[in-house]
N, C-alpha and C. Protein backbone atom coordinates (compact mmCIF):
# COMPACT_ATOMS: atom_id res chain seq x y z
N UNK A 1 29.38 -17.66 15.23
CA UNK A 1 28.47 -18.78 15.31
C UNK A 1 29.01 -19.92 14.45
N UNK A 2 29.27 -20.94 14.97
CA UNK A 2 29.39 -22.44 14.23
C UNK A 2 28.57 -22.89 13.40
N UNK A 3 28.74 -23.16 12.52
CA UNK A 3 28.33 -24.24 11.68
C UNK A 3 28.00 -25.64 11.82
N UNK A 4 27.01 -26.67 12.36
CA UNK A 4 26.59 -27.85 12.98
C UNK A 4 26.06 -28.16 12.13
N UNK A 5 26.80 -29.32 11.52
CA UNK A 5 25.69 -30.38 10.40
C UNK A 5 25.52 -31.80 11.12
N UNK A 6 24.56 -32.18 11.04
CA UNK A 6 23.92 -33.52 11.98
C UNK A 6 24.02 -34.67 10.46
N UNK A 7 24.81 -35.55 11.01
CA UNK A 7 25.16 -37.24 10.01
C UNK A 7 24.28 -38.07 10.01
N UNK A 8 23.35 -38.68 9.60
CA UNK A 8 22.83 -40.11 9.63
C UNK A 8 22.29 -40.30 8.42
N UNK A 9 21.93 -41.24 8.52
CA UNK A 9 21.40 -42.31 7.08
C UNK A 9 20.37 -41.78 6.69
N UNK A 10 19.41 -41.99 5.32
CA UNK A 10 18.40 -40.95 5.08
C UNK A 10 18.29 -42.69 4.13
N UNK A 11 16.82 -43.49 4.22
CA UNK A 11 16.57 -43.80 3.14
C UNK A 11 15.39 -43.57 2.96
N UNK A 12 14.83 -43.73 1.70
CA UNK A 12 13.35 -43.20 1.22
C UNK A 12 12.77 -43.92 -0.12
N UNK A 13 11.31 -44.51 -0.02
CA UNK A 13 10.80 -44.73 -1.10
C UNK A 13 9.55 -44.70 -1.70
N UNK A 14 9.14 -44.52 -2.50
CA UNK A 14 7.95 -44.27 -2.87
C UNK A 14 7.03 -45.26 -3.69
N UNK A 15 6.29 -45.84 -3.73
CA UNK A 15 5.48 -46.40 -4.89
C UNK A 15 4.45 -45.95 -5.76
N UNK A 16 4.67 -46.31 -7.06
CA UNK A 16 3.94 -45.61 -7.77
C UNK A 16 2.68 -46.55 -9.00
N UNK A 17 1.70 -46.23 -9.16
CA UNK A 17 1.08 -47.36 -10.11
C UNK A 17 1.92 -48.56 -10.59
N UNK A 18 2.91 -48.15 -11.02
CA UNK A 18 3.48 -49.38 -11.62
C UNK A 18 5.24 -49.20 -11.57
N UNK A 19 5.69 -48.47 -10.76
CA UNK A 19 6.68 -48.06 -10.40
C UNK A 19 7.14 -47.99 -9.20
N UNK A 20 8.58 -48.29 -9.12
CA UNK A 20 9.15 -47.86 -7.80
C UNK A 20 10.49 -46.53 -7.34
N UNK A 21 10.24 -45.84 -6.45
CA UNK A 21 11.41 -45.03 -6.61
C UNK A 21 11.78 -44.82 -5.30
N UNK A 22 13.20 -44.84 -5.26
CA UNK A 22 14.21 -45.01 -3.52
C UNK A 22 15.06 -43.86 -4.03
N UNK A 23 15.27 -43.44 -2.62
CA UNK A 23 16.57 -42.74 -2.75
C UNK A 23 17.22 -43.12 -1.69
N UNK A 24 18.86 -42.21 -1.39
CA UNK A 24 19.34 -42.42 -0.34
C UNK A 24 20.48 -41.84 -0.22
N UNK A 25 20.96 -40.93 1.16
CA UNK A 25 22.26 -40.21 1.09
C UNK A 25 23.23 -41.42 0.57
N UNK A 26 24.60 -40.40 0.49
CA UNK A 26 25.74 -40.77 0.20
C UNK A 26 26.81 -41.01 1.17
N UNK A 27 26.66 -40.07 1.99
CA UNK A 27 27.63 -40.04 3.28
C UNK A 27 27.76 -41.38 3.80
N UNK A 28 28.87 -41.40 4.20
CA UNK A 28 29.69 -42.86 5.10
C UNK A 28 30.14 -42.25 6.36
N UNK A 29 29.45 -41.92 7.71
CA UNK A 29 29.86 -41.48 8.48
C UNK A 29 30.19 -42.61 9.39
N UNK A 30 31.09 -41.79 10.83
CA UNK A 30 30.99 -42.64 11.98
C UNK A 30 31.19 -41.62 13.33
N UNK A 31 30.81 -41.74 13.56
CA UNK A 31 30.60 -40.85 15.02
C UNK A 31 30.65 -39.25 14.23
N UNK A 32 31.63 -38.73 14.59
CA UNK A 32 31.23 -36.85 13.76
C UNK A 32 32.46 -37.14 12.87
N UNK A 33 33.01 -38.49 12.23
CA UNK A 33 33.96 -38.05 11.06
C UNK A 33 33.29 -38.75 9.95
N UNK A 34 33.25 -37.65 8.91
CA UNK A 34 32.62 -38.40 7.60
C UNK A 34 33.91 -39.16 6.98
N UNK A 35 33.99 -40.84 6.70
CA UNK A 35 34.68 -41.13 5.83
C UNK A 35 34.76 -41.07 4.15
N UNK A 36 33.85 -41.07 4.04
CA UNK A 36 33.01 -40.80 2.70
C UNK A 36 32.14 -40.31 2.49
N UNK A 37 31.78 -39.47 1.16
CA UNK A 37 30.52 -39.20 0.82
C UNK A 37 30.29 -39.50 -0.12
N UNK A 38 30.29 -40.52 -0.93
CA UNK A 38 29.91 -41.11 -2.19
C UNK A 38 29.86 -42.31 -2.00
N UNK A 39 29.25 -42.94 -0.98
CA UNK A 39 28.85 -44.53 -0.74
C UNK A 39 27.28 -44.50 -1.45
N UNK A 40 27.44 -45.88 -2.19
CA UNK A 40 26.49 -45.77 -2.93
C UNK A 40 25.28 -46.90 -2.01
N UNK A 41 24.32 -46.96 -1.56
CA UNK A 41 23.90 -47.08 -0.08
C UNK A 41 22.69 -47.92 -1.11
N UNK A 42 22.35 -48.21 -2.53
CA UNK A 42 21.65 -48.68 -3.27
C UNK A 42 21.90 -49.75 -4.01
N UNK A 43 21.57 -51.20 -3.76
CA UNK A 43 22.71 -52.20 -4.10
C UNK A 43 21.27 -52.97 -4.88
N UNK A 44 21.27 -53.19 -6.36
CA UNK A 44 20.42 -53.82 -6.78
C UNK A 44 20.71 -56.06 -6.53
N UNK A 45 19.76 -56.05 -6.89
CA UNK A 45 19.17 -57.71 -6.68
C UNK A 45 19.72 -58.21 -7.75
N UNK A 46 18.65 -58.24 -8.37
CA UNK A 46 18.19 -58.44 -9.90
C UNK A 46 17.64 -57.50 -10.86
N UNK A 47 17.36 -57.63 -11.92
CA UNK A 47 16.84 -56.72 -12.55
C UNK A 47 15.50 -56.06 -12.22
N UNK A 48 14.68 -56.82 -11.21
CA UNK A 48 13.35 -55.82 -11.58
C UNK A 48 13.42 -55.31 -9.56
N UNK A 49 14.42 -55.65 -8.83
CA UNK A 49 14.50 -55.62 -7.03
C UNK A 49 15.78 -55.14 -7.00
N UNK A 50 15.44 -53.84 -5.73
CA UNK A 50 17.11 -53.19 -5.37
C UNK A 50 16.77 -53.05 -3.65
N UNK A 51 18.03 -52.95 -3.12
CA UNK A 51 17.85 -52.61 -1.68
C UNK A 51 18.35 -51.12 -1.64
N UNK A 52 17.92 -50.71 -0.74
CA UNK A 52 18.15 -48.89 -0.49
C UNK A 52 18.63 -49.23 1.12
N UNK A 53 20.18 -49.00 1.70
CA UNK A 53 20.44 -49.67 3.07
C UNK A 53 21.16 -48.10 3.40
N UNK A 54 20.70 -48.79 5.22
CA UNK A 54 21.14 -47.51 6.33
C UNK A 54 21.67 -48.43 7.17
N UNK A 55 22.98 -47.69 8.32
CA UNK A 55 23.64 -48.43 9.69
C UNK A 55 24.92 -48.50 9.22
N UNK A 56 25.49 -49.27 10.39
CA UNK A 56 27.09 -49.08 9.83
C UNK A 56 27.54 -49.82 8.99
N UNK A 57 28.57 -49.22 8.01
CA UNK A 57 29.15 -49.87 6.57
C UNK A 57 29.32 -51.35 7.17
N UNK A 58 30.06 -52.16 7.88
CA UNK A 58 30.41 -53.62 8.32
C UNK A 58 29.18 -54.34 8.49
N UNK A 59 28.26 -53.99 9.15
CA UNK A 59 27.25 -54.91 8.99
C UNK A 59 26.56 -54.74 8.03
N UNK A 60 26.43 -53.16 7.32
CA UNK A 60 25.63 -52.98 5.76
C UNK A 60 25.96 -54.03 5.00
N UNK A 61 27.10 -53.73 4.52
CA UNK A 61 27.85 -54.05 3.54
C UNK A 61 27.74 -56.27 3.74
N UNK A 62 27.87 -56.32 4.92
CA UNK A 62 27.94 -58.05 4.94
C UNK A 62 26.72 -58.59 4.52
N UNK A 63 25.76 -57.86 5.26
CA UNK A 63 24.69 -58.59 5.31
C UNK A 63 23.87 -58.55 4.19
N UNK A 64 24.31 -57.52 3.13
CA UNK A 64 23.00 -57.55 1.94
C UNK A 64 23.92 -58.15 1.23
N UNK A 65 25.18 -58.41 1.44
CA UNK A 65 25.76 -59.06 0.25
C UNK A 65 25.72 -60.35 0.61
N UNK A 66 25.53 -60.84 1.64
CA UNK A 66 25.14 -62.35 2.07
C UNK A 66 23.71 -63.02 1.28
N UNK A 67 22.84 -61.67 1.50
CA UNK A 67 21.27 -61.86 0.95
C UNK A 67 21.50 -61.90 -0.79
N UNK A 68 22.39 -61.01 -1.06
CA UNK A 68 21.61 -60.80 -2.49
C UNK A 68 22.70 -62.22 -3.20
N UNK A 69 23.61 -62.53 -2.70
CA UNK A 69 24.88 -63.61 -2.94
C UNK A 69 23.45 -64.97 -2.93
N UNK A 70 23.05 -65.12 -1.82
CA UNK A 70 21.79 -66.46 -1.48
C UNK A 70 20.93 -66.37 -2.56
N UNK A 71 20.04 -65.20 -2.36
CA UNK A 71 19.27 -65.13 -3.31
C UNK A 71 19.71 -65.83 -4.81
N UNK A 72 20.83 -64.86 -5.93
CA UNK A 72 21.64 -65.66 -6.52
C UNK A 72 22.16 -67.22 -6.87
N UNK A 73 22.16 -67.24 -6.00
CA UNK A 73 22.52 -68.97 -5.90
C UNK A 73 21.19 -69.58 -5.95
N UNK A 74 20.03 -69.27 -5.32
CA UNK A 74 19.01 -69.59 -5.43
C UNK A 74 18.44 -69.67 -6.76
N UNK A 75 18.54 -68.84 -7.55
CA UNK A 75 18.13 -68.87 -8.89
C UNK A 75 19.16 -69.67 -9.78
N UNK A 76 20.12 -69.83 -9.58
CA UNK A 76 21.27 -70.68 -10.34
C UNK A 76 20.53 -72.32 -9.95
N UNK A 77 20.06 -72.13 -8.46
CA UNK A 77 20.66 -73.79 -8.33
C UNK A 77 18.89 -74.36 -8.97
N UNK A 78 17.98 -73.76 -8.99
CA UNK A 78 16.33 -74.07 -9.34
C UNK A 78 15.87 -72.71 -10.51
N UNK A 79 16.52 -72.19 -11.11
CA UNK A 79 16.50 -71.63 -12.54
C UNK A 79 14.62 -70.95 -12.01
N UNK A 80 14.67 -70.80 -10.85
CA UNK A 80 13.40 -69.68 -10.70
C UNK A 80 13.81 -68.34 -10.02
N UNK A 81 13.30 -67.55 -10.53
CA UNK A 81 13.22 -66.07 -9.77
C UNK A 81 12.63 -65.71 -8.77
N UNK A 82 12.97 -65.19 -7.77
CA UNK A 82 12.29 -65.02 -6.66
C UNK A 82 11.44 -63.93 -6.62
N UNK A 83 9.94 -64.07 -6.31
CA UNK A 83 9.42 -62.81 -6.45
C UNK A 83 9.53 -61.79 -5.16
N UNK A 84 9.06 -60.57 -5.28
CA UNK A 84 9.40 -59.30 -4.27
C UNK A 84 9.38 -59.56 -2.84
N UNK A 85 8.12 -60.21 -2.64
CA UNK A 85 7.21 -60.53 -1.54
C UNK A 85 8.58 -61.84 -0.95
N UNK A 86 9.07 -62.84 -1.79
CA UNK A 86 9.67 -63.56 -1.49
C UNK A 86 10.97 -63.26 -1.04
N UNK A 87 11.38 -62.25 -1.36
CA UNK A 87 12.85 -62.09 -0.99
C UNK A 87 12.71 -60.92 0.21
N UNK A 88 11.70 -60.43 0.37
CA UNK A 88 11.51 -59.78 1.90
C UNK A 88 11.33 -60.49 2.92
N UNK A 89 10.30 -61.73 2.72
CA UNK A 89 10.51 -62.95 3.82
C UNK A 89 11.44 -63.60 4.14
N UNK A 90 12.39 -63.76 2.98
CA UNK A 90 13.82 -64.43 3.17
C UNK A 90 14.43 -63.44 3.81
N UNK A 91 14.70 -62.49 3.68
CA UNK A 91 15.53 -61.14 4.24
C UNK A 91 15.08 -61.10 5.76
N UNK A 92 13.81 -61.12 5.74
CA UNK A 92 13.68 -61.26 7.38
C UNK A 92 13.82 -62.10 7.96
N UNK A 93 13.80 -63.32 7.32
CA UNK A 93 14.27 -64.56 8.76
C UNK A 93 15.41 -64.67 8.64
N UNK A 94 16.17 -64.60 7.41
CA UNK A 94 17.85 -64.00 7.95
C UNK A 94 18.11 -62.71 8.99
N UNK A 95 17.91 -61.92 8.87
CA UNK A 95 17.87 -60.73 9.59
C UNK A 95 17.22 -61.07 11.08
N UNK A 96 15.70 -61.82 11.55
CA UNK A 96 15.36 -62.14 12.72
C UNK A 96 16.45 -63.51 13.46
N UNK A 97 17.11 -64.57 12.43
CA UNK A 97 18.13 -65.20 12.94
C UNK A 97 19.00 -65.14 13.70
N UNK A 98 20.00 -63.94 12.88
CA UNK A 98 20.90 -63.04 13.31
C UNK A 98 20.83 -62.43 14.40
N UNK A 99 19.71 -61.92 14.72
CA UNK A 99 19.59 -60.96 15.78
C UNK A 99 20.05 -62.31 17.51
N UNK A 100 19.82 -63.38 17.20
CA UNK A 100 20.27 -64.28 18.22
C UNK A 100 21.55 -64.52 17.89
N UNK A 101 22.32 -64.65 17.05
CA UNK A 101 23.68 -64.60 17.21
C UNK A 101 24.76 -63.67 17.24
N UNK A 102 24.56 -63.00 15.96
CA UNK A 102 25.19 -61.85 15.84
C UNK A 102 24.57 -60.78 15.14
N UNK A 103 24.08 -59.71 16.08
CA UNK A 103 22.87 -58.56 15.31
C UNK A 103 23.81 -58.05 14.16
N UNK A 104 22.64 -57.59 13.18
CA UNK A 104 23.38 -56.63 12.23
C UNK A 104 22.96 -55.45 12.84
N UNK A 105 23.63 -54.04 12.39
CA UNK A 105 22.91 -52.37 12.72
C UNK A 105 22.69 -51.99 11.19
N UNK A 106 21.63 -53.03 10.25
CA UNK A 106 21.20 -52.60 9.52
C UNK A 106 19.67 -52.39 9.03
N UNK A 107 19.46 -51.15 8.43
CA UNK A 107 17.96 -50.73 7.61
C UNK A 107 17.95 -51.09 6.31
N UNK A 108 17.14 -51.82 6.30
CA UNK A 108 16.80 -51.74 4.69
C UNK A 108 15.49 -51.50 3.91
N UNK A 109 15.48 -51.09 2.83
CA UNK A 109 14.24 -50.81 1.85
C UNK A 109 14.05 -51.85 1.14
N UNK A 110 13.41 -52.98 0.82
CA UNK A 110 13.81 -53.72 -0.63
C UNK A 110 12.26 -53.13 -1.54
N UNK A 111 12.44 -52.56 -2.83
CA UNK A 111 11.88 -52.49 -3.73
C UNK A 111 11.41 -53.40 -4.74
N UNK A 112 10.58 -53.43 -5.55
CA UNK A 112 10.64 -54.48 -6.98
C UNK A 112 9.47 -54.50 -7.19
N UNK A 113 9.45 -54.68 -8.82
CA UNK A 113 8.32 -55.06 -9.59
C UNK A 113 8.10 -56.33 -10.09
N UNK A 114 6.94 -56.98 -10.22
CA UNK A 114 7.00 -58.12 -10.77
C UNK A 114 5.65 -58.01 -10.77
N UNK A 115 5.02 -59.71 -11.48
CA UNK A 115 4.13 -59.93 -11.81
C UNK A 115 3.13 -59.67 -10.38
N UNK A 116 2.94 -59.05 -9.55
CA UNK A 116 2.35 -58.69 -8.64
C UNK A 116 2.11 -57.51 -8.72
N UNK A 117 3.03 -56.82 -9.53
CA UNK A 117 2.60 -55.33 -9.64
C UNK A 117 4.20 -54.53 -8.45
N UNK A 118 4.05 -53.49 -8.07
CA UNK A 118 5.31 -52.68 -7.58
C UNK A 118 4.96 -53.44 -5.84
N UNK A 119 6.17 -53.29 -5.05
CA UNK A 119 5.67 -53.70 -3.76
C UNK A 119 7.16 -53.03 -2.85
N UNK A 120 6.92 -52.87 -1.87
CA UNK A 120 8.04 -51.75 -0.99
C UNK A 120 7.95 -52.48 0.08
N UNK A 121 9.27 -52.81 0.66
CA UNK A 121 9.30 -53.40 1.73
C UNK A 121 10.40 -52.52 2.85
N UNK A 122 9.89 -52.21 4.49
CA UNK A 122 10.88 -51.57 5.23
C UNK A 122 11.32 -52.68 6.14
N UNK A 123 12.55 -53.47 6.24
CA UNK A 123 12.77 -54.31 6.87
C UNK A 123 14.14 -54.26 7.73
């Protein structure tokens, strides 16, 4: 009898009173060859917001680093922080944009605390 292990993305998060907690495999697959298993699939913001991302590494990898790069600049160029709620709306009309030009095949979690209290976003 064979041995069959099934590949895909796993992300997960939880909220808690005043806390947030994500997880997320490691594996870097693509069709049935794993390239990696230590992709770290958890790419923080800022200090108090992280994304937890699933889909393939090329569009993963572009598209939150496009977001969290904007975001960034955003706070450089008007010295304000963006709150949780705010950077999930931004994330989605980038992300609903895209989908007319060039889709991404990405999932994301965005997490964060702030003066609103904890807030979880699946986008």
């Amino acid at each position: 009898q064979k041995n069959c292990t099934r590949q895909m993305d796993s992300i997960i998060g939880f909220v808690g009173p005043d806390f947030i907690i994500m997880a997320c495999d490691q594996v870097q697959a693509r069709s049935i060859l794993v390239q990696k298993s230590t992709e770290d699939k958890i790419v923080p913001i800022d200090d108090s917001k992280m994304f937890a991302v699933s889909g393939e590494y090329g569009d993963r990898d572009n598209f939150v680093s496009y977001i969290t790069r904007n975001i960034k600049l955003f706070t450089l160029r008007t010295e304000l922080e963006l709150s949780t709620k705010a950077v999930a709306s931004f994330t989605q009309d980038e992300l609903s944009q895209s989908l007319r030009r060039n889709p991404y095949m990405a999932n994301l979690l965005l997490g964060g605390v702030d003066e609103n209290g904890p807030e979880l976003y699946f986008i």
